[in-house]
N, C-alpha and C. Protein backbone atom coordinates (compact mmCIF):
# COMPACT_ATOMS: atom_id res chain seq x y z
N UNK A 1 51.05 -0.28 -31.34
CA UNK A 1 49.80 -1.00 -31.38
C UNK A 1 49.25 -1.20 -29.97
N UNK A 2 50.42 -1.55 -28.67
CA UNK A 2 49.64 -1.53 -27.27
C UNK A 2 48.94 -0.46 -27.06
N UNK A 3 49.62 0.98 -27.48
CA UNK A 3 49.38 1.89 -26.80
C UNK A 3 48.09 2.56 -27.65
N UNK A 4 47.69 2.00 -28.71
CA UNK A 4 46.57 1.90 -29.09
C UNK A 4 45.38 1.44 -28.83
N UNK A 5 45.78 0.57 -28.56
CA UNK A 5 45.00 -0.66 -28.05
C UNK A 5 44.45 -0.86 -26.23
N UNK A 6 45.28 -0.02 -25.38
CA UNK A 6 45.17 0.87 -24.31
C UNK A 6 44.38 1.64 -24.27
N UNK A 7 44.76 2.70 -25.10
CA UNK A 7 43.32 4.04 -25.19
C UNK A 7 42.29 3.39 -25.59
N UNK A 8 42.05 2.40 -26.40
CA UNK A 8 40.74 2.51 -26.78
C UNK A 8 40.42 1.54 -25.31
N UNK A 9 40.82 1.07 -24.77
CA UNK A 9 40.06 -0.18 -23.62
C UNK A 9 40.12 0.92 -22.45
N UNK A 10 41.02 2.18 -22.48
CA UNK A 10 40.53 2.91 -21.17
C UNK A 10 39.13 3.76 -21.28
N UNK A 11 39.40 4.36 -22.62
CA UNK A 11 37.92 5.14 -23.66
C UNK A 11 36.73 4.34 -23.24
N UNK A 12 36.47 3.21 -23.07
CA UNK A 12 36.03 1.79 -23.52
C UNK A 12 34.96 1.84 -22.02
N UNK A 13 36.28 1.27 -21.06
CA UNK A 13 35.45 1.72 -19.26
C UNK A 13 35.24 2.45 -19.28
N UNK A 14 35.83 3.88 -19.63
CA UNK A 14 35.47 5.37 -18.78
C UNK A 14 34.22 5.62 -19.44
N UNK A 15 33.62 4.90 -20.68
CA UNK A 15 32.40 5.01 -20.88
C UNK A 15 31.51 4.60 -20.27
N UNK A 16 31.80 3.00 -19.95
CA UNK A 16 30.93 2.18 -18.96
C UNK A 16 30.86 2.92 -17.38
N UNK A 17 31.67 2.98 -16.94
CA UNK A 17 31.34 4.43 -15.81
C UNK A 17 30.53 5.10 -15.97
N UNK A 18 30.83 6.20 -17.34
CA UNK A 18 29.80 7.19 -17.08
C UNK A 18 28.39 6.57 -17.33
N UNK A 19 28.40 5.98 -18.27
CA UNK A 19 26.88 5.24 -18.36
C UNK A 19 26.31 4.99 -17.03
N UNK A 20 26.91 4.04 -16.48
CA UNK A 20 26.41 3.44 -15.13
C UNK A 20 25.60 4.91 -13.78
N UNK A 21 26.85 5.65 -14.10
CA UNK A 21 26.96 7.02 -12.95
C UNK A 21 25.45 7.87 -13.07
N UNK A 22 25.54 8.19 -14.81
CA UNK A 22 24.25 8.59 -15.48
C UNK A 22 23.04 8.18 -14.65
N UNK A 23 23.11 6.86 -15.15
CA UNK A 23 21.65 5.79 -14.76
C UNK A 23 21.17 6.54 -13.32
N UNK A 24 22.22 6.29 -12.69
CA UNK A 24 21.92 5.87 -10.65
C UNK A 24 20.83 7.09 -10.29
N UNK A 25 20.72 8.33 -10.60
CA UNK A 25 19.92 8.66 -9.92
C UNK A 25 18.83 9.23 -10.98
N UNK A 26 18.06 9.00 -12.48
CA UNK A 26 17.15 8.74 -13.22
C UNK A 26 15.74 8.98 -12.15
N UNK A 27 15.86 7.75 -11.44
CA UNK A 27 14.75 7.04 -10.32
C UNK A 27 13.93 6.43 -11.26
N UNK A 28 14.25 5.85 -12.22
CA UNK A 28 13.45 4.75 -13.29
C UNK A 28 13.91 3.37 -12.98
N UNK A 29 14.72 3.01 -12.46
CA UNK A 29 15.30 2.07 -12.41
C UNK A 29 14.42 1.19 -11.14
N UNK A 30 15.01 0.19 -11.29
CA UNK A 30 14.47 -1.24 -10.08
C UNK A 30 14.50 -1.00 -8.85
N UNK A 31 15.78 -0.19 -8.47
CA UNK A 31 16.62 0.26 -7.33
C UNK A 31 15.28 1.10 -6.67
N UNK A 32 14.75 1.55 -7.20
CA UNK A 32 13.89 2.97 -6.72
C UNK A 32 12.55 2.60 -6.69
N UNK A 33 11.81 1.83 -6.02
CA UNK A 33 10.68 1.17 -5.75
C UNK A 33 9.57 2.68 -5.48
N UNK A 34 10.20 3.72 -4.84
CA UNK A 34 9.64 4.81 -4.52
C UNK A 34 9.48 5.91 -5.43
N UNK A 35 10.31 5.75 -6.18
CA UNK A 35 10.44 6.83 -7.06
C UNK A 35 9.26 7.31 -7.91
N UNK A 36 8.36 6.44 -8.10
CA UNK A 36 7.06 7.39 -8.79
C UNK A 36 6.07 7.91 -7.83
N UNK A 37 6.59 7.92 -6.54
CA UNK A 37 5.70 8.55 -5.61
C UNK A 37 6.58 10.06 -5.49
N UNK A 38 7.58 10.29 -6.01
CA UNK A 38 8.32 11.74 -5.99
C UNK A 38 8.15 12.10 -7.34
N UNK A 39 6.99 11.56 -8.45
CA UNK A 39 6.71 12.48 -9.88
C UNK A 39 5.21 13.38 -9.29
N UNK A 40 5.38 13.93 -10.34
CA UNK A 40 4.03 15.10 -9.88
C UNK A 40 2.84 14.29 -10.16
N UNK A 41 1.71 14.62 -8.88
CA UNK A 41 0.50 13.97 -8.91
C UNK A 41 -0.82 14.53 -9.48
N UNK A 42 -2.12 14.69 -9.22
CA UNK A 42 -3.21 15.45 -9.97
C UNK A 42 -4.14 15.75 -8.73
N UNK A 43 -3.37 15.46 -7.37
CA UNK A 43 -4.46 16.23 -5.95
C UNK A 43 -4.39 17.57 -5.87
N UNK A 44 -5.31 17.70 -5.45
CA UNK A 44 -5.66 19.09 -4.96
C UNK A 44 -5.66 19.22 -3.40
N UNK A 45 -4.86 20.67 -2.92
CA UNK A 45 -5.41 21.06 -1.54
C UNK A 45 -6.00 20.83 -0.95
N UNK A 46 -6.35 19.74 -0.41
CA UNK A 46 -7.30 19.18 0.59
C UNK A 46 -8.25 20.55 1.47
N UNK A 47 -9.39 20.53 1.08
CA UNK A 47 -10.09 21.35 1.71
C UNK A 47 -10.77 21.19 2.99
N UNK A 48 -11.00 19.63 2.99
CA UNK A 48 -11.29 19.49 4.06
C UNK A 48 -10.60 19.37 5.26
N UNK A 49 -9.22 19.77 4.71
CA UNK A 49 -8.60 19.53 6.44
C UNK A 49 -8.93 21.21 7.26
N UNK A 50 -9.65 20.65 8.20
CA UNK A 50 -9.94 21.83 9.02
C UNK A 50 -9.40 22.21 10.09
N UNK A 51 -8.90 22.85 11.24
CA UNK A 51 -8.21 22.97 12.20
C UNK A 51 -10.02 22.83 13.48
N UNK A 52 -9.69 21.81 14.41
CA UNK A 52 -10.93 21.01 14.84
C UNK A 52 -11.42 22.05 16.28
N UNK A 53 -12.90 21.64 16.37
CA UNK A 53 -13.35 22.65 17.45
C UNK A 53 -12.61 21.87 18.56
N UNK A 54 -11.64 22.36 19.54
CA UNK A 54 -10.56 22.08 20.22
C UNK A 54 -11.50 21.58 21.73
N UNK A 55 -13.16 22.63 21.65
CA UNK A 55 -13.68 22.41 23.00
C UNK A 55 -14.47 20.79 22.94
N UNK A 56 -14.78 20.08 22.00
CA UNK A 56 -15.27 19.27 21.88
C UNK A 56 -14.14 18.21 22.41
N UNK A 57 -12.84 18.13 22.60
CA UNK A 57 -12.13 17.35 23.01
C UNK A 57 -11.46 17.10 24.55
N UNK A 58 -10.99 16.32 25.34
CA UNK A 58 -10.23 16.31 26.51
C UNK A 58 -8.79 17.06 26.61
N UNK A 59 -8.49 16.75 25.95
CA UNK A 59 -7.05 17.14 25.90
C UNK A 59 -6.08 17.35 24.56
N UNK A 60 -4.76 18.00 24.58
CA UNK A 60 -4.27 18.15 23.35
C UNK A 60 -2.75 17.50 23.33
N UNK A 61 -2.45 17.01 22.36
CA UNK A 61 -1.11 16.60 22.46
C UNK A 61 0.02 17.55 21.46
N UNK A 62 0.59 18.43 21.74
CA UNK A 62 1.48 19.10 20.82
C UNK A 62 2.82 18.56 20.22
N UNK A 63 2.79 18.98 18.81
CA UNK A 63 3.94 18.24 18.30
C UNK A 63 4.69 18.91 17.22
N UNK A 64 5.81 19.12 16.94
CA UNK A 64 6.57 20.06 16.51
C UNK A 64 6.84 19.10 15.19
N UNK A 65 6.78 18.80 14.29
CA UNK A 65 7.11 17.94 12.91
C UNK A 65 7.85 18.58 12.03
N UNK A 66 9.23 18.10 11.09
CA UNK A 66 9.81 18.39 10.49
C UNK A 66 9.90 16.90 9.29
N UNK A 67 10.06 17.92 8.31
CA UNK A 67 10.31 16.12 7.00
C UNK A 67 11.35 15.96 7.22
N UNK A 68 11.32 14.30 7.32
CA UNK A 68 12.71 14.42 7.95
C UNK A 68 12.87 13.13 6.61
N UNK A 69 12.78 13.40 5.20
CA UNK A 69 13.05 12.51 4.29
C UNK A 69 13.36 13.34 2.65
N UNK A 70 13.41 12.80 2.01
CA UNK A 70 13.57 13.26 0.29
C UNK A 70 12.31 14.22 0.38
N UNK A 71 11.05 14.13 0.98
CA UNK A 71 10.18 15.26 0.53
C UNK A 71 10.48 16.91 1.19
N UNK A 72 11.39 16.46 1.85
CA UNK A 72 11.49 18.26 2.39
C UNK A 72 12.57 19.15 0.99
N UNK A 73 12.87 18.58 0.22
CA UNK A 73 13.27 19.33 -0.85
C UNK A 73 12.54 19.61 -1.57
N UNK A 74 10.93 19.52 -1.90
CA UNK A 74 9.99 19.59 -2.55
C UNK A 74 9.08 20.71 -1.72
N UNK A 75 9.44 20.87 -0.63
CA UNK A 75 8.63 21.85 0.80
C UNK A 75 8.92 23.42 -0.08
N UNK A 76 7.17 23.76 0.24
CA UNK A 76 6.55 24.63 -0.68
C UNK A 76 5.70 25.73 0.68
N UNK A 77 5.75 26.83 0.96
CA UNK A 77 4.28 27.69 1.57
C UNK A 77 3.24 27.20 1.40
N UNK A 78 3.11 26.65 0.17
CA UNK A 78 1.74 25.58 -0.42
C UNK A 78 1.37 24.51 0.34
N UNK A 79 2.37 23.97 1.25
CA UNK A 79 2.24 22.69 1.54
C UNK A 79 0.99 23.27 2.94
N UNK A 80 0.49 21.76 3.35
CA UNK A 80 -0.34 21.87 4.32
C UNK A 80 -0.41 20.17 5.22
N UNK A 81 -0.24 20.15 6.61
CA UNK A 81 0.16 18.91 7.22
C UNK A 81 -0.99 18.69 8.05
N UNK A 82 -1.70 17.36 8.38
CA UNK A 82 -2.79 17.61 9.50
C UNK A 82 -2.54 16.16 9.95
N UNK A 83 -3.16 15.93 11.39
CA UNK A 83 -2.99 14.51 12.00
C UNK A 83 -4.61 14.17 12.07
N UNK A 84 -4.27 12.90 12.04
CA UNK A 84 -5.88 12.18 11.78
C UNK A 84 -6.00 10.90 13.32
N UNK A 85 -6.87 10.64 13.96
CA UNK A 85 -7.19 9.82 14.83
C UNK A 85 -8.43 9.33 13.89
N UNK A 86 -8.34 7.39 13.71
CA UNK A 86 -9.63 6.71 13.45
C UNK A 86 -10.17 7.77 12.33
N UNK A 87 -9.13 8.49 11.10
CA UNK A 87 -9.75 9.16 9.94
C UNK A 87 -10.31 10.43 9.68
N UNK A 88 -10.30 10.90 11.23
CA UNK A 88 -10.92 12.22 11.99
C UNK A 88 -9.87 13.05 11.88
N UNK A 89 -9.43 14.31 11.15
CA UNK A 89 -8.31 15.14 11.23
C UNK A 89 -8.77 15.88 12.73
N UNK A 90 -7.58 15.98 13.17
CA UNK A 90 -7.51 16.13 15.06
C UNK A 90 -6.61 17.55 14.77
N UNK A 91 -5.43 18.07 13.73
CA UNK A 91 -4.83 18.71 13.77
C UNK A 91 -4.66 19.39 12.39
N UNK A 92 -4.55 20.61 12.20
CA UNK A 92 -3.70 21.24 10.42
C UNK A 92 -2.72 22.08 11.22
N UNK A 93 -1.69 22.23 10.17
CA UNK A 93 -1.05 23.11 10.30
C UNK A 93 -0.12 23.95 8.90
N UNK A 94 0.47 24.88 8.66
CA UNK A 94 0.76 25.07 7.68
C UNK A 94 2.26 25.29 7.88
N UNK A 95 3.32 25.51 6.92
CA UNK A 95 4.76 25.75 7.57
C UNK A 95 5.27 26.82 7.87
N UNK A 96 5.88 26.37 8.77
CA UNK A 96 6.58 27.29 9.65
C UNK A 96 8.11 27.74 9.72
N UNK A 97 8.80 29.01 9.35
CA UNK A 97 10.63 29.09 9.05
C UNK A 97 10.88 29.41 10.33
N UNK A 98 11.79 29.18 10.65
CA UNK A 98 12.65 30.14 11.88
C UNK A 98 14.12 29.95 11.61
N UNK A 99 14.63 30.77 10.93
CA UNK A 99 16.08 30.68 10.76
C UNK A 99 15.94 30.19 9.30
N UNK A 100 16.83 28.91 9.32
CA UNK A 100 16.71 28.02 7.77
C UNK A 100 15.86 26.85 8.21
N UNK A 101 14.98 26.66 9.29
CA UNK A 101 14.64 25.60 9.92
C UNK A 101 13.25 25.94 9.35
N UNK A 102 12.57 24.60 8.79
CA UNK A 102 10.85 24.82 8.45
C UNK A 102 10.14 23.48 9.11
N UNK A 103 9.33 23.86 9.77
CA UNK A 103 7.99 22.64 10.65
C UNK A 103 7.01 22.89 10.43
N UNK A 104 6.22 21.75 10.81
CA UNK A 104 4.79 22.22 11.27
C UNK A 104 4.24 22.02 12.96
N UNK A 105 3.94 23.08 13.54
CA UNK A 105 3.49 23.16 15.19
C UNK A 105 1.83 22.56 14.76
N UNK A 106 1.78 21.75 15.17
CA UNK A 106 0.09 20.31 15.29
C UNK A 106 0.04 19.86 16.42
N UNK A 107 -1.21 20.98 16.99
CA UNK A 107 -1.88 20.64 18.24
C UNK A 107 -2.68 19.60 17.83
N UNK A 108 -2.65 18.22 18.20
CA UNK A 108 -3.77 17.73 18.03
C UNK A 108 -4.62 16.91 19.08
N UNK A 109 -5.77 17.48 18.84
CA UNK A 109 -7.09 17.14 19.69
C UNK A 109 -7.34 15.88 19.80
N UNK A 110 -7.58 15.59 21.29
CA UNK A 110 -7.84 14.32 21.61
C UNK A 110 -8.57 13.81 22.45
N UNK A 111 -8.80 12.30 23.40
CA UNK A 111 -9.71 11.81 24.48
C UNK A 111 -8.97 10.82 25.36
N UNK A 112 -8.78 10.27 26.02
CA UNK A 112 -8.25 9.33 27.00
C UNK A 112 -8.38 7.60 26.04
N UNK A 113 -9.49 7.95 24.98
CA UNK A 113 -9.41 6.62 24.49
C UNK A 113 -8.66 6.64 23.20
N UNK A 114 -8.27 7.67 23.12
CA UNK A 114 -7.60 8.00 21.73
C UNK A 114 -6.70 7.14 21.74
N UNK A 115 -6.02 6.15 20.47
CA UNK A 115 -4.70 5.83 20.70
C UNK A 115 -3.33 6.46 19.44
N UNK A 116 -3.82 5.63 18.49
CA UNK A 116 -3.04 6.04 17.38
C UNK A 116 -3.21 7.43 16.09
N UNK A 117 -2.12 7.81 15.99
CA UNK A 117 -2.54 9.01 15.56
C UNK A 117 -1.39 9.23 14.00
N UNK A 118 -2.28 9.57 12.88
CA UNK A 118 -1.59 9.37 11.79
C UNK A 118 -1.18 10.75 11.13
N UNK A 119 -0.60 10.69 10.29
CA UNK A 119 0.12 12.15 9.75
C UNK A 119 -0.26 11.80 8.06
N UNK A 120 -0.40 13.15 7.84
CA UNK A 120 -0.78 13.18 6.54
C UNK A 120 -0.36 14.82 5.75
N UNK A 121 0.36 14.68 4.55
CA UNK A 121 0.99 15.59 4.41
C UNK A 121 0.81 16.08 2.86
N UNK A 122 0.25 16.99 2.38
CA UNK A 122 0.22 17.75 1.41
C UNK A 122 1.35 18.00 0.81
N UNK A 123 1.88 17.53 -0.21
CA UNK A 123 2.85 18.47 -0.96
C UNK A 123 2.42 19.35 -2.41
N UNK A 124 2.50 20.86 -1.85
CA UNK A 124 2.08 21.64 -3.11
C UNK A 124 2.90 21.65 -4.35
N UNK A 125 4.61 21.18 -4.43
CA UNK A 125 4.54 21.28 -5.73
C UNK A 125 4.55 20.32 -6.19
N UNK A 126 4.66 18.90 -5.38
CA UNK A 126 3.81 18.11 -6.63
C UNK A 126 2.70 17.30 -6.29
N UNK A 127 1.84 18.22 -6.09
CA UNK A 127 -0.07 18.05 -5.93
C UNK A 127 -0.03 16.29 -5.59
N UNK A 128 0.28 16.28 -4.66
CA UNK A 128 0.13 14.40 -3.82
C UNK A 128 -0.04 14.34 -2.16
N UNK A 129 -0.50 13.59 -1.53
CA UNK A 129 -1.06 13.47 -0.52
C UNK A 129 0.12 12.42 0.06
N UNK A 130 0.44 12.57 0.96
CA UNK A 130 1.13 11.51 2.00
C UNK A 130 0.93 10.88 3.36
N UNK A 131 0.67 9.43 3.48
CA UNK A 131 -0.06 9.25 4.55
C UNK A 131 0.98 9.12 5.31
N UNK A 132 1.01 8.36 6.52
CA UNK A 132 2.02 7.87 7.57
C UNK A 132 1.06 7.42 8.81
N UNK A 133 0.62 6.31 8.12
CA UNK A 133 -0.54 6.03 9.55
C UNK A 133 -0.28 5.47 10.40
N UNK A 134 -0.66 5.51 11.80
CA UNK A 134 0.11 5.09 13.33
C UNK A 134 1.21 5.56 13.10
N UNK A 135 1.69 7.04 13.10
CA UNK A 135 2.70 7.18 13.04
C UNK A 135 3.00 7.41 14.74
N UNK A 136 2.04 7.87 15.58
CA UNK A 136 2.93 7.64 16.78
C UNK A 136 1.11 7.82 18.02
N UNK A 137 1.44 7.23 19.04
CA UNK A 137 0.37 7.24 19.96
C UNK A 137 0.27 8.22 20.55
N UNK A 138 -0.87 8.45 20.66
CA UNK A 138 -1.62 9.92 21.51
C UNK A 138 -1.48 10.06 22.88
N UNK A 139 -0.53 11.14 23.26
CA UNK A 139 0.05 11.01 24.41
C UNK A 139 -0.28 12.18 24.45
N UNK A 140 -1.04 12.91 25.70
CA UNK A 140 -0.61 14.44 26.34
C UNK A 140 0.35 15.18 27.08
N UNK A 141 0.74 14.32 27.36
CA UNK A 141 2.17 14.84 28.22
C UNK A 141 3.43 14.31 27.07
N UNK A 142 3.29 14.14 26.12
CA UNK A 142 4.54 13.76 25.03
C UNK A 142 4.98 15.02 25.12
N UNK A 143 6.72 15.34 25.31
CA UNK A 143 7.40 16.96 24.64
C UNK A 143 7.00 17.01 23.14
N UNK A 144 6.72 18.57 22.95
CA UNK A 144 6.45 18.87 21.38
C UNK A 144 7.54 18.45 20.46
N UNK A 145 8.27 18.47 21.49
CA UNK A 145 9.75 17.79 20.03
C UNK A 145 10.14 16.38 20.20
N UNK A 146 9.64 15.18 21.04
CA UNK A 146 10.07 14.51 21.12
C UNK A 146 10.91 14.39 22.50
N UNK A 147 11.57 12.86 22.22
CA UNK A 147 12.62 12.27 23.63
C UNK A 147 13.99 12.50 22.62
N UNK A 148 14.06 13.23 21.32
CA UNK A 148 15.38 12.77 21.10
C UNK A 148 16.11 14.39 19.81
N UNK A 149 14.85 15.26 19.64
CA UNK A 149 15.06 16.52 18.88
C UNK A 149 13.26 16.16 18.43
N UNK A 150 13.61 17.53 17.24
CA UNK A 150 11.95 17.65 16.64
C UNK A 150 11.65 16.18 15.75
N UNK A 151 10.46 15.58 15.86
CA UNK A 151 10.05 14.52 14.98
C UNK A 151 10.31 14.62 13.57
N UNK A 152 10.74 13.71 13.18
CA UNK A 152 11.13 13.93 11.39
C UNK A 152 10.96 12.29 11.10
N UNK A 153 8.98 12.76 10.72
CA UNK A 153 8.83 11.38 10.03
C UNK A 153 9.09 11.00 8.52
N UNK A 154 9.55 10.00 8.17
CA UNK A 154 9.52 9.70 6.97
C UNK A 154 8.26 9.51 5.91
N UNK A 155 7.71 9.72 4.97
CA UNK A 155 6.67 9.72 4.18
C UNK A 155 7.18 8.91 3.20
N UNK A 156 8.26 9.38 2.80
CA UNK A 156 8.82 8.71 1.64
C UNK A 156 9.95 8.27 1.36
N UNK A 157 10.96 6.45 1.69
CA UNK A 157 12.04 6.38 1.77
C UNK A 157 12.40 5.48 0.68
N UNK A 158 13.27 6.59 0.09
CA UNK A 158 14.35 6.67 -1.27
C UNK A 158 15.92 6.16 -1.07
């Protein structure tokens, strides 16, 4: 009768486990405040991001960008990245492989009064827009990769 009564109470947890294990990554749950920003959306390709007349500006700040979050598993040829100053796209770019490594190279155009400069990111397969505003100040002499490797902003943290 123990040893009956054993199996069924180990049967019993090893269910409650798997249940629990199941759940955790759903992304329906409470835990995942983000998670309906990683279901498929109804945007379209932004047409208006244009790559900007470069002579109309002072200077350029170059910047080497990589996702550096849950959306680079969703990273598509489709995709398309541009930086915005005050709403003004300053930069596009589209992605770039070298090796197993994918970025986007975003020259973006600027002025001495320029300050903050936002990122905004297309994902083609699931048709949604991603902002990241003030993601970093307009510097011309900034390295394209940063003080510490290539930039890997977050859009979306899961």
């Amino acid at each position: 009768m123990n040893r009956k009564f054993l199996s069924i109470l180990m049967l019993t947890c090893l269910t409650l486990v798997v249940s629990a294990c199941s759940s955790d990554g759903d992304g329906d749950s409470a835990e995942s405040p983000y998670a309906s920003l990683l279901k498929e959306g109804t945007e379209e390709r932004p047409a208006t991001w244009a790559v900007p007349d470069y002579s109309l500006f002072e200077m350029t700040m170059a910047v080497q960008v990589q996702l550096g979050d849950t959306l680079a598993h969703y990273q598509s040829d489709g995709d398309l990245m541009c930086a915005t100053i005050n709403g003004e796209v300053r930069a596009v770019a589209v992605p770039e492989t070298t090796g197993d490594e994918t970025f986007f190279s975003l020259v973006v155009a600027g002025g001495s009064d320029d300050e903050q400069v936002s990122l905004c990111y297309y994902c083609a397969r699931l048709h949604r827009i991603y902002v990241l505003s003030d993601w970093a100040t307009f510097d011309a002499a900034a390295a394209p990769t940063g003080t510490s490797g290539i930039y890997r902003p977050e859009f979306v943290r899961v």
